[in-house]
Protein backbone atom coordinates (compact mmCIF):
# COMPACT_ATOMS: atom_id res chain seq x y z
CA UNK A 1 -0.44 -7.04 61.65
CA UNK A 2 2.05 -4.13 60.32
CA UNK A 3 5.68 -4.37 60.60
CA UNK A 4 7.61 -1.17 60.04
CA UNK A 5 11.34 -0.82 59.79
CA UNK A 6 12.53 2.89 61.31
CA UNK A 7 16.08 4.33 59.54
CA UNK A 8 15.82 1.69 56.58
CA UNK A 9 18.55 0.52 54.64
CA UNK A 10 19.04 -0.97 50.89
CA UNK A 11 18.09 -4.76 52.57
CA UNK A 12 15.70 -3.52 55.52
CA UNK A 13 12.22 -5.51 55.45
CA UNK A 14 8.74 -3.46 55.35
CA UNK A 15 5.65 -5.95 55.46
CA UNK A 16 2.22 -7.30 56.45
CA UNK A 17 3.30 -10.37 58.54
CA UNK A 18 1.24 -12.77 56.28
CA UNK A 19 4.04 -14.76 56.57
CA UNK A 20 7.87 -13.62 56.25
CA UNK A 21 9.46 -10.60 54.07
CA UNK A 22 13.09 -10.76 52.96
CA UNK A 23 14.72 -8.46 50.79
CA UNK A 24 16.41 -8.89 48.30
CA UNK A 25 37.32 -12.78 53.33
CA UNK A 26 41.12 -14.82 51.85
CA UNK A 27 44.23 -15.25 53.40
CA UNK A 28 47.46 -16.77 52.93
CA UNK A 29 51.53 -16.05 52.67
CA UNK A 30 53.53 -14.28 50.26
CA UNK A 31 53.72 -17.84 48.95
CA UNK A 32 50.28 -18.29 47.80
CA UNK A 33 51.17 -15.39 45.61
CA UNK A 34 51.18 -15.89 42.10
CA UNK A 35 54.79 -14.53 40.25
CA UNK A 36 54.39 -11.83 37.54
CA UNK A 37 55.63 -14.80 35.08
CA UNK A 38 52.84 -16.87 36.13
CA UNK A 39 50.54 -13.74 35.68
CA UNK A 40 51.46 -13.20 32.10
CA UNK A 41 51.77 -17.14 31.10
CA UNK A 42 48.42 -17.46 32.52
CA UNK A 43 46.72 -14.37 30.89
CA UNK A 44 43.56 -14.40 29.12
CA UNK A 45 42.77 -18.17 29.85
CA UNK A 46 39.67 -19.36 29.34
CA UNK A 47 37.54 -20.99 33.35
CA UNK A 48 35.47 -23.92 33.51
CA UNK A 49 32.89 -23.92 36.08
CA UNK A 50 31.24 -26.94 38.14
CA UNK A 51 29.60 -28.23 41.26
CA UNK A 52 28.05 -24.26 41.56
CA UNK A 53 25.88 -24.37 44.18
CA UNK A 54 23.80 -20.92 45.63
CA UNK A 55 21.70 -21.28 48.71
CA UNK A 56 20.75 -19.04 51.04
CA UNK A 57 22.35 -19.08 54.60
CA UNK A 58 21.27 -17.93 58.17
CA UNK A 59 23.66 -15.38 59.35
CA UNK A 60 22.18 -14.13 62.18
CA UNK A 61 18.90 -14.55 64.45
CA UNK A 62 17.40 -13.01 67.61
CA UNK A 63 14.90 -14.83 70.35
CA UNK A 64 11.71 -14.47 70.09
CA UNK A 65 9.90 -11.52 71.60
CA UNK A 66 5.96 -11.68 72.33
CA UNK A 67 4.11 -8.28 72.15
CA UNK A 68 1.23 -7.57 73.42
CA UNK A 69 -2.88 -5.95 71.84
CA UNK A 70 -0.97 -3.11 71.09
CA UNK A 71 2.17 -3.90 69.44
CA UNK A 72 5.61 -2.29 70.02
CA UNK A 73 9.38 -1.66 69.18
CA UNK A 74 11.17 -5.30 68.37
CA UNK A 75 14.64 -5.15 70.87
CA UNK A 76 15.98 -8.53 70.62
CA UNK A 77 19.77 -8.56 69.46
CA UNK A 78 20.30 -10.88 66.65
CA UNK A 79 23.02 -13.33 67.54
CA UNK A 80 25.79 -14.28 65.37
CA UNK A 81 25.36 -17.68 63.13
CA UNK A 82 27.15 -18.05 60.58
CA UNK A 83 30.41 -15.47 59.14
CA UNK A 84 30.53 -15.51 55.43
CA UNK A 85 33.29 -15.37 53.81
CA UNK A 86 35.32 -14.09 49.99
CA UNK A 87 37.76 -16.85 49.10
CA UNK A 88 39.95 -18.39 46.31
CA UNK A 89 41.92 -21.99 47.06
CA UNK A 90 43.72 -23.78 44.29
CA UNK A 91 44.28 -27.52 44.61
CA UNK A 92 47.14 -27.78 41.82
CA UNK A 93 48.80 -25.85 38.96
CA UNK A 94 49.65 -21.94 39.08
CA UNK A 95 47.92 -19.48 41.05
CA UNK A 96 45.94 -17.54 39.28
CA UNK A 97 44.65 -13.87 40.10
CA UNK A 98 41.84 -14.35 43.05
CA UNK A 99 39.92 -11.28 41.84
CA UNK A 100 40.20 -12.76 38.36
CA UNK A 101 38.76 -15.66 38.86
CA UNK A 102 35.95 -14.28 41.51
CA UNK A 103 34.68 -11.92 38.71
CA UNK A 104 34.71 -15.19 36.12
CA UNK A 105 32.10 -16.93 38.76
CA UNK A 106 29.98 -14.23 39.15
CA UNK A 107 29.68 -13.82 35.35
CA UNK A 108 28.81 -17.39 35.22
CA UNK A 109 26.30 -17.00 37.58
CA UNK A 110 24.57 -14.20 35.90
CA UNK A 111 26.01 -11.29 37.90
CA UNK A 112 25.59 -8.09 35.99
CA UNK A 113 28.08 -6.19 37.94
CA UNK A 114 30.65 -8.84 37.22
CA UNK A 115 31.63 -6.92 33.79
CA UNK A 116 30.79 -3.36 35.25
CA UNK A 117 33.80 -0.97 36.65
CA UNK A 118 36.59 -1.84 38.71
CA UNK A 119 34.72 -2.03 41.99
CA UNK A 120 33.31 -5.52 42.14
CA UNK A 121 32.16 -6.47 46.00
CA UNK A 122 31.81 -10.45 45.07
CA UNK A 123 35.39 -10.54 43.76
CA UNK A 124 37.28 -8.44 46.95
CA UNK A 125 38.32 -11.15 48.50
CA UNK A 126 39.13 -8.42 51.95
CA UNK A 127 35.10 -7.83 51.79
CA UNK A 128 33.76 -7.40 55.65
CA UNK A 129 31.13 -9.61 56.68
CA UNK A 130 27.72 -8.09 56.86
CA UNK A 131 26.43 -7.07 60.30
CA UNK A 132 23.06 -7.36 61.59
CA UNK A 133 21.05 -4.52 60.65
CA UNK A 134 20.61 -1.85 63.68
CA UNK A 135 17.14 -0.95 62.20
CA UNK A 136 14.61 -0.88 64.54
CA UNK A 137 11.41 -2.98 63.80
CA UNK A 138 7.76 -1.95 64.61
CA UNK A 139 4.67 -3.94 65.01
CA UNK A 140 1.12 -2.80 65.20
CA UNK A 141 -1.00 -5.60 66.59
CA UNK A 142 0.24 -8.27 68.90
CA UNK A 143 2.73 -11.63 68.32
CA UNK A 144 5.69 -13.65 68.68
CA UNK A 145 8.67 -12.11 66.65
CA UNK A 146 11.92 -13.04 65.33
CA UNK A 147 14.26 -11.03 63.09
CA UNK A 148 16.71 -12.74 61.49
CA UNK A 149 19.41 -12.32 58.52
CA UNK A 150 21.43 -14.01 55.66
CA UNK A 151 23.09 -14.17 53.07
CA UNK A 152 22.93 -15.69 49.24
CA UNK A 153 26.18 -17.79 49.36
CA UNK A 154 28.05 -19.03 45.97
CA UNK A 155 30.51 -21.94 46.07
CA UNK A 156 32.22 -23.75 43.16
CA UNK A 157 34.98 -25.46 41.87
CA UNK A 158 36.76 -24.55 38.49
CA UNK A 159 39.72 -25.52 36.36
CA UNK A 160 41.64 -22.43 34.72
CA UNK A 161 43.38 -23.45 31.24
CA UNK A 162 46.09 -20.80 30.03
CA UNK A 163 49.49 -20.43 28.76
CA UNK A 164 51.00 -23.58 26.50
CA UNK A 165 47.85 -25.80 28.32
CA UNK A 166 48.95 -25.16 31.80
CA UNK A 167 46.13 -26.00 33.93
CA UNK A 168 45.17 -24.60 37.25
CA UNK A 169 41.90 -26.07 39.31
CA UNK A 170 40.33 -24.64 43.04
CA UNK A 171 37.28 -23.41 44.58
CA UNK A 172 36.07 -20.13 44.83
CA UNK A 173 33.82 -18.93 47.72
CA UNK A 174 31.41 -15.90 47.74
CA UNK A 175 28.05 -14.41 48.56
CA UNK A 176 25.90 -12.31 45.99
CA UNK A 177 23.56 -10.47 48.31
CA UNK A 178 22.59 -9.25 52.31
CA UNK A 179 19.48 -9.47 53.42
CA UNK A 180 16.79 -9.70 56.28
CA UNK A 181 13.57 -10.75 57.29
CA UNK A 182 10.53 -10.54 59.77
CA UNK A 183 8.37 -13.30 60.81
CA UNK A 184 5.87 -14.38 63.26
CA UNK A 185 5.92 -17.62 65.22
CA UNK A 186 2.05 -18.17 64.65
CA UNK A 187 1.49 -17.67 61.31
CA UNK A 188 3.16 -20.09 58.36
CA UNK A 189 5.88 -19.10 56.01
CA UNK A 190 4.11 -18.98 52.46
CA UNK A 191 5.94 -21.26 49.50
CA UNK A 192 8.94 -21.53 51.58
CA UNK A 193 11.58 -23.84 49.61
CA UNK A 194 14.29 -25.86 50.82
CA UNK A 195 16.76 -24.91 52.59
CA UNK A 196 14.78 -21.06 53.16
CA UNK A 197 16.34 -18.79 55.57
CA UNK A 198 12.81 -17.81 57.39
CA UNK A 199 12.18 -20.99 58.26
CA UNK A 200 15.68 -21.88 59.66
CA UNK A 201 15.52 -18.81 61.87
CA UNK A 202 11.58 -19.71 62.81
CA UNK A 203 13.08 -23.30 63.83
CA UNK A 204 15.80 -22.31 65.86
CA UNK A 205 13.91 -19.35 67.82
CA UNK A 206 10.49 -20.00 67.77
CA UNK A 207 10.96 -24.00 68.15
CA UNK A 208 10.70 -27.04 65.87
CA UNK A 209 7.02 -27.03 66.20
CA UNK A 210 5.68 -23.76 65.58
CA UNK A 211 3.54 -23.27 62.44
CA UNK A 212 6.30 -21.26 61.18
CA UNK A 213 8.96 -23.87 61.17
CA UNK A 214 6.41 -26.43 60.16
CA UNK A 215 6.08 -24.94 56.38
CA UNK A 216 5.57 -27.08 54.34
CA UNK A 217 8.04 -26.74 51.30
CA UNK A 218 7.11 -25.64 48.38
């Protein structure tokens, strides 16, 4: 069975269903913000990560829609999940830039754009959610599909030490990448690990005991 995406964009999924496809925001008062003293006293400090963990999450899924010999045009609306968000909270000590210490966790996590220009998406910590895609999907052959979306979501704590040993600690919040993905309820999810978007989506729209939710992981 084909699956073709019309008006594609960067994340928009192309594929053989012989399985799944996926391609690969902070508030708070003017007292949250840190002083210009604190910003020089705290310059150039050196981060400790911890507890980093990255895991994909479901951000969006539509119900199933059966087509018939001949195929057709997928319609189903995905509905809303999950809203990431871009977010810096510190437990104790001075507040440290947000930005700053955004673009020290995505260096630590082996983001190459962390160290490139001034425009760093991780780090903005206004960045939008990402919408649903408004591609339209087309099968050739019949099944039972689902589209679904998510993102690759980065949370960790750190402790910030600067100044004359001043110490700040927090969590950061963030997600690396968008993306999306096709699947059909009949057919299994290859090597699908823990916690793998596809299957979520396959278990909450195609049911608990299709063959696509029933992956075993790999």
């Amino acid at each position: 069975m084909k699956i073709t995406k019309i008006g594609l964009s960067a994340c928009a999924v192309a594929a053989l269903l012989s399985g799944t496809v996926a391609c690969t925001s902070e508030s708070g008062g003017t007292a949250a913000l840190p002083t210009q003293a604190i910003r020089t006293a705290c310059a150039n400090g050196t981060y400790t990560w911890f507890n980093v963990d990255t895991r994909d999450v479901l951000t969006s899924v539509a119900a199933k829609q059966k087509l018939g010999r001949k195929g057709g045009a997928v319609t189903n609306e995905q509905m809303p999940l999950h809203t990431p968000t871009t977010a810096v909270t510190f437990e104790k000590g001075p507040r440290v830039d947000a930005e700053a210490v955004l673009r020290s966790l995505g260096a630590h996590i082996g983001d190459t754009e962390a160290a490139e220009g001034d425009v760093y998406a991780f780090a903005d910590v206004h960045r939008p959610a990402p919408k649903p895609a408004s591609n339209r999907t087309v099968v050739e052959g019949p099944g039972t599909i689902v589209e679904y979306a998510f993102v690759r979501q980065v949370t960790a704590d750190f402790q910030y030490t600067c100044g004359k040993g001043e110490r700040a600690a927090g969590r950061a919040i963030g997600w690396t990448i968008d993306g999306s993905g096709v699947l059909e309820c009949s057919t299994s999810i290859e090597n699908a690990k823990a916690g793998d978007a596809g299957a979520e989506a396959a278990r909450l729209s195609c049911g608990p005991d299709s063959p696509a939710a029933r992956t075993k992981k790999a």
